[in-house]
Protein backbone atom coordinates (compact mmCIF):
# COMPACT_ATOMS: atom_id res chain seq x y z
CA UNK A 1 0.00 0.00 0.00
CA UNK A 2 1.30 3.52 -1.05
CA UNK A 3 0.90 6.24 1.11
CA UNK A 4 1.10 9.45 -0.28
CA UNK A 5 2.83 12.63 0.86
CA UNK A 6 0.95 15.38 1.19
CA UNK A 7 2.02 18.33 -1.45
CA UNK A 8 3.17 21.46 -0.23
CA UNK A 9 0.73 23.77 -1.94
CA UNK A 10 1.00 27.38 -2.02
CA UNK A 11 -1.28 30.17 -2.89
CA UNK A 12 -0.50 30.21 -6.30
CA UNK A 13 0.25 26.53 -6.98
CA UNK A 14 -0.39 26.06 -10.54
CA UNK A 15 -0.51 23.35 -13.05
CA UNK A 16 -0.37 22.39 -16.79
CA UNK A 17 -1.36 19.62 -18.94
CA UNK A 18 1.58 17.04 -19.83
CA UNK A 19 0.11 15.65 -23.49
CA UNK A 20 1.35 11.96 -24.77
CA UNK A 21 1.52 11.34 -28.44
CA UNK A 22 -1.99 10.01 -28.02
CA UNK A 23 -3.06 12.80 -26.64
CA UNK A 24 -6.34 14.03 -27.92
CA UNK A 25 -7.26 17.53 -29.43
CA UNK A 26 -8.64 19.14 -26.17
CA UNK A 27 -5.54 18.05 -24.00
CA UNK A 28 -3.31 19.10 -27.32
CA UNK A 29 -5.00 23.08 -26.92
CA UNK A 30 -4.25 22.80 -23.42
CA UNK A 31 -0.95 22.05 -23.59
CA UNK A 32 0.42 25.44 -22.86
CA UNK A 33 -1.83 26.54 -20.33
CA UNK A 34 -1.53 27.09 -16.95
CA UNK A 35 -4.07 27.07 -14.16
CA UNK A 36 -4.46 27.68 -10.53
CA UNK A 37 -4.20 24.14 -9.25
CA UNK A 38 -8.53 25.03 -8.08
CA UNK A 39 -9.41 26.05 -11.33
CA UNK A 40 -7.65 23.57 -13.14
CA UNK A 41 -10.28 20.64 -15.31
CA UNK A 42 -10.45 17.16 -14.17
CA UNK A 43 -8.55 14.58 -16.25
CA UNK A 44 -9.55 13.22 -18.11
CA UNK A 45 -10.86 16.34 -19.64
CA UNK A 46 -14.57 16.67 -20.62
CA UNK A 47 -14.05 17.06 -24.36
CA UNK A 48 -11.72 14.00 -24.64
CA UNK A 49 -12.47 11.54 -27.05
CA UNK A 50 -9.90 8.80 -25.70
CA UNK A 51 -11.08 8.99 -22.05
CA UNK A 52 -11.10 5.41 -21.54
CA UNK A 53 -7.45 5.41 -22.52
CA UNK A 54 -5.94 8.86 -21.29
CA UNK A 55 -2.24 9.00 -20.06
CA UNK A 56 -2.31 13.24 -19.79
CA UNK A 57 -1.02 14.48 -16.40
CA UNK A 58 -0.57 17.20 -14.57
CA UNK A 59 3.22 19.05 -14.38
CA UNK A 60 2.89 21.19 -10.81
CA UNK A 61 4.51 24.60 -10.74
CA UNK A 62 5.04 26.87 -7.50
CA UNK A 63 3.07 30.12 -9.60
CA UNK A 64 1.13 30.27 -12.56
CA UNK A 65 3.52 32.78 -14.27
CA UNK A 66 5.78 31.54 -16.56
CA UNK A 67 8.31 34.40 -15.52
CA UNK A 68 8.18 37.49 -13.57
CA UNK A 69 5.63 39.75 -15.16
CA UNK A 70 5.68 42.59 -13.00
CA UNK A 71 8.96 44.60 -12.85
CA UNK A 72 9.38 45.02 -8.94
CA UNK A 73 9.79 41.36 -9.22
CA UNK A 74 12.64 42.02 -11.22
CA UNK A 75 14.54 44.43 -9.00
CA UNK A 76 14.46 45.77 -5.60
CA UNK A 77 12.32 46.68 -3.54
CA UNK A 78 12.34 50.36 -5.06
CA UNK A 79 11.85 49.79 -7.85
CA UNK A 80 14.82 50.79 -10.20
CA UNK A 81 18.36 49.37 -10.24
CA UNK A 82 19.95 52.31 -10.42
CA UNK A 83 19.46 54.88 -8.29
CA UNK A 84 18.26 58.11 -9.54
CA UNK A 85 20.32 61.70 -9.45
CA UNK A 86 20.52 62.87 -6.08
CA UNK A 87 18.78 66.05 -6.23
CA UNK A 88 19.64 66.92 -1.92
CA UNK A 89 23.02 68.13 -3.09
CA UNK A 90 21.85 71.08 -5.56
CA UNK A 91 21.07 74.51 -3.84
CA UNK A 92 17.29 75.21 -2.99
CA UNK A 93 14.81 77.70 -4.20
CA UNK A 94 14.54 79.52 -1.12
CA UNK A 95 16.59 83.30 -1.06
CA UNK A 96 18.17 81.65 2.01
CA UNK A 97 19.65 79.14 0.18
CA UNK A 98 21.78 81.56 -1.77
């Protein structure tokens, strides 16, 4: 008897469909698809024609991006990776400051 492990799942746990050469035509147009891991379709899929014979599976990622989309997930947490002219060190607008 197997017992199986529990999967770490986080709040973006995604997944995609892993197609076989056998594959049908609704696992082939999901191929490249991911979904949440709770929106994702049962297997076999409604629309398949070889149910009685599917092999698709599920290939588990950590997020449903591909790559970073957003570009603070790129750099730090400012924003930029360089950092901008220092204006502090220029004299002010004030007649003071003259």
């Amino acid at each position: 008897m197997q017992v199986k492990i529990p999967r770490k799942t986080t709040k973006w746990h995604a997944v995609s469909v892993v197609v076989q050469t056998s594959s049908c035509a609704a696992a082939t147009l999901c191929r490249n698809v991911r979904y949440l891991a709770t929106d994702a379709p049962r297997l076999p899929l409604p629309a398949c024609d070889r149910a009685h014979e599917c092999k698709c599976t599920f290939r588990h990622y950590e997020d449903r991006r591909a790559s970073a989309k957003r570009r603070s997930d790129d750099v730090g947490a400012g924003g930029t990776t360089k950092p901008k002219v220092e204006r502090r060190l220029k004299r002010g607008r004030r007649a003071t400051d003259r």
